[in-house]
Protein backbone atom coordinates (compact mmCIF):
# COMPACT_ATOMS: atom_id res chain seq x y z
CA UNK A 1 -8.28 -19.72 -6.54
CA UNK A 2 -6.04 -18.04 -3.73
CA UNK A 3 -2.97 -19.75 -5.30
CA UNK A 4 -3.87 -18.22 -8.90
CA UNK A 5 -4.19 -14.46 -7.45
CA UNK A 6 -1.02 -14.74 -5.78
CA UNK A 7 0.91 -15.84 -8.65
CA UNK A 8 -0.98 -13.23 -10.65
CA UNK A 9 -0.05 -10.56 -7.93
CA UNK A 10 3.80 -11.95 -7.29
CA UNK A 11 4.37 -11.41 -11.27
CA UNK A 12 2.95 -8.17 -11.64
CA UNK A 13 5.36 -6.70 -9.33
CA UNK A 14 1.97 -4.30 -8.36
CA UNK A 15 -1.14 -4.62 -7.20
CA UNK A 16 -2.90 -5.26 -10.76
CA UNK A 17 -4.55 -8.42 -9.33
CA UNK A 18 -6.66 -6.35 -6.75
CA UNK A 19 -10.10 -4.94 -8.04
CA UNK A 20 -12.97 -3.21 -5.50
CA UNK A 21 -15.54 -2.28 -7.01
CA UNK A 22 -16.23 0.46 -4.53
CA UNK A 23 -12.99 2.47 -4.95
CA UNK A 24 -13.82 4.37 -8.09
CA UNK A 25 -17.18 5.52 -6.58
CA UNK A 26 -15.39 6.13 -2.90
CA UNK A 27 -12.49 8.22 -4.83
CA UNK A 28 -15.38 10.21 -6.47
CA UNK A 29 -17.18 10.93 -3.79
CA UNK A 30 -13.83 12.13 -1.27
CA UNK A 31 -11.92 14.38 -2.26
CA UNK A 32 -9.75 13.70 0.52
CA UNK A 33 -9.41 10.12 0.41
CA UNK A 34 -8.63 10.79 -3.43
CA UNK A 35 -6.19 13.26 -2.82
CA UNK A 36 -4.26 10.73 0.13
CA UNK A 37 -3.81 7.84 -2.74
CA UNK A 38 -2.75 10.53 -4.67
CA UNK A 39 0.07 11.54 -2.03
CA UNK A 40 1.18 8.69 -1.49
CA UNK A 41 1.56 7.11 -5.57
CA UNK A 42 3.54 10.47 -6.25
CA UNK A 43 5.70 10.67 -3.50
CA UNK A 44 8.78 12.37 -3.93
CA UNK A 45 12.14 9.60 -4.97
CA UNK A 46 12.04 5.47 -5.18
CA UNK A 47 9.67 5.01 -1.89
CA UNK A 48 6.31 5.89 -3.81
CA UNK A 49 4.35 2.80 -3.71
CA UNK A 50 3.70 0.72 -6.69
CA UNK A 51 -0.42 0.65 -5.76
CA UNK A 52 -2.72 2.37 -3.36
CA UNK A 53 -5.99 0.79 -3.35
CA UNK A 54 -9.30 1.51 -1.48
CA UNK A 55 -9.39 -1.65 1.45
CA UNK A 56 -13.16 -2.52 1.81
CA UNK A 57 -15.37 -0.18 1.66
CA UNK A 58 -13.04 2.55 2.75
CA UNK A 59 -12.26 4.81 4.39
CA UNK A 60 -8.63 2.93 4.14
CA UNK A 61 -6.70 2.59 1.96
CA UNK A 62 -3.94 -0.14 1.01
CA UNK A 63 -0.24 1.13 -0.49
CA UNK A 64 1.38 -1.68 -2.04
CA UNK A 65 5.46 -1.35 -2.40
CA UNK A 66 8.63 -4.08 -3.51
CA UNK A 67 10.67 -4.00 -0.86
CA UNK A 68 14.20 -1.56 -1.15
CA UNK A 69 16.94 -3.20 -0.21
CA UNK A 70 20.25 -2.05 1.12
CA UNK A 71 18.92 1.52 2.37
CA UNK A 72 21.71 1.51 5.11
CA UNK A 73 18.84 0.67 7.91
CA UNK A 74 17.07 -2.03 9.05
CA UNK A 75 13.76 -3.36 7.50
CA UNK A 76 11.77 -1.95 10.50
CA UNK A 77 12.81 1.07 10.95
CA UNK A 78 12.79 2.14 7.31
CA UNK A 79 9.09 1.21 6.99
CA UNK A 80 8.54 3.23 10.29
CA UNK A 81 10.81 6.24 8.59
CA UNK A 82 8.69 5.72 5.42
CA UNK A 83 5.01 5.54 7.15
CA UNK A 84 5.88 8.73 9.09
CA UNK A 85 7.03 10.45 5.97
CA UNK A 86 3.78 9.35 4.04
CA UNK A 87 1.85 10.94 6.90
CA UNK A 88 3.48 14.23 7.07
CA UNK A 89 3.17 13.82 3.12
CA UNK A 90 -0.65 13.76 2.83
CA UNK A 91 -1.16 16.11 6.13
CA UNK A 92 1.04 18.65 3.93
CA UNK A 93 -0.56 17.43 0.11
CA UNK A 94 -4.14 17.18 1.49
CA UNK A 95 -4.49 18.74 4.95
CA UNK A 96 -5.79 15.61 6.18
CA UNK A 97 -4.11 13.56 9.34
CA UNK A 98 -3.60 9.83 8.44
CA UNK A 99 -2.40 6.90 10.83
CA UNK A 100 0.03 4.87 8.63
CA UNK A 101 0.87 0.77 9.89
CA UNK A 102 4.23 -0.58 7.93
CA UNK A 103 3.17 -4.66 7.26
CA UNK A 104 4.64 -7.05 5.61
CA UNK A 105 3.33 -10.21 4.00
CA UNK A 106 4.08 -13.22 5.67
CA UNK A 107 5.98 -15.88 4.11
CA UNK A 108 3.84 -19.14 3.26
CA UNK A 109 4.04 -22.24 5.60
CA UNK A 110 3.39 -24.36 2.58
CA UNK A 111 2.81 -23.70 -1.33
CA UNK A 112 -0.13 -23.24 -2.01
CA UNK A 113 -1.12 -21.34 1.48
CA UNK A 114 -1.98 -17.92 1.76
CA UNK A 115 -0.12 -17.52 5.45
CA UNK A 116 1.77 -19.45 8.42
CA UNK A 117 -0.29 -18.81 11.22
């Protein structure tokens, strides 16, 4: 049930409640993509992400992070500031270029619903 693996995820704090069965043969078989989930888990300080998962069948990947508060800067442009560090990161880690989006989950319209939309 949707409501059941958000709960599960929401407790966790991480992204424990996300499984692919692709990603361990996808990581295996790149050296790069392994190497850019590396990167970005062991970034330097607090803003390495909690999870980075393959998304799909790859080649992306999804890094999962608790929001900081009270950096001194606005929600925005801290996860701008952060995906243009994890890109320089993994360019520098990896030699590989990587586009990084900042998201955010939307907030529920309703309990029990995945989005308002």
């Amino acid at each position: 049930q949707p409501a059941d693996l958000l709960a599960a995820f929401a407790s966790s704090g991480a992204a424990s409640a996300i499984t692919n069965d692709l990603s361990e043969h996808a990581l295996h078989l790149s050296s790069e993509l392994a190497c850019v989930r590396e990167a970005l888990l062991r970034r330097e300080g607090e803003r390495s992400f909690d999870e980075v998962v393959l998304c799909g069948a790859g080649p992306s990947l999804l890094a999962l992070s608790s929001p900081r508060e009270g950096e001194g800067e606005g929600a925005a442009l801290l996860a701008e500031r952060v995906a243009r560090e994890c890109e320089a990161a993994c360019e520098e880690a990896c030699g590989v270029r990587v586009r990084v989006w900042p998201v955010e989950f939307a907030e529920p319209a309703e309990d029990g619903c995945w989005y308002s939309g």
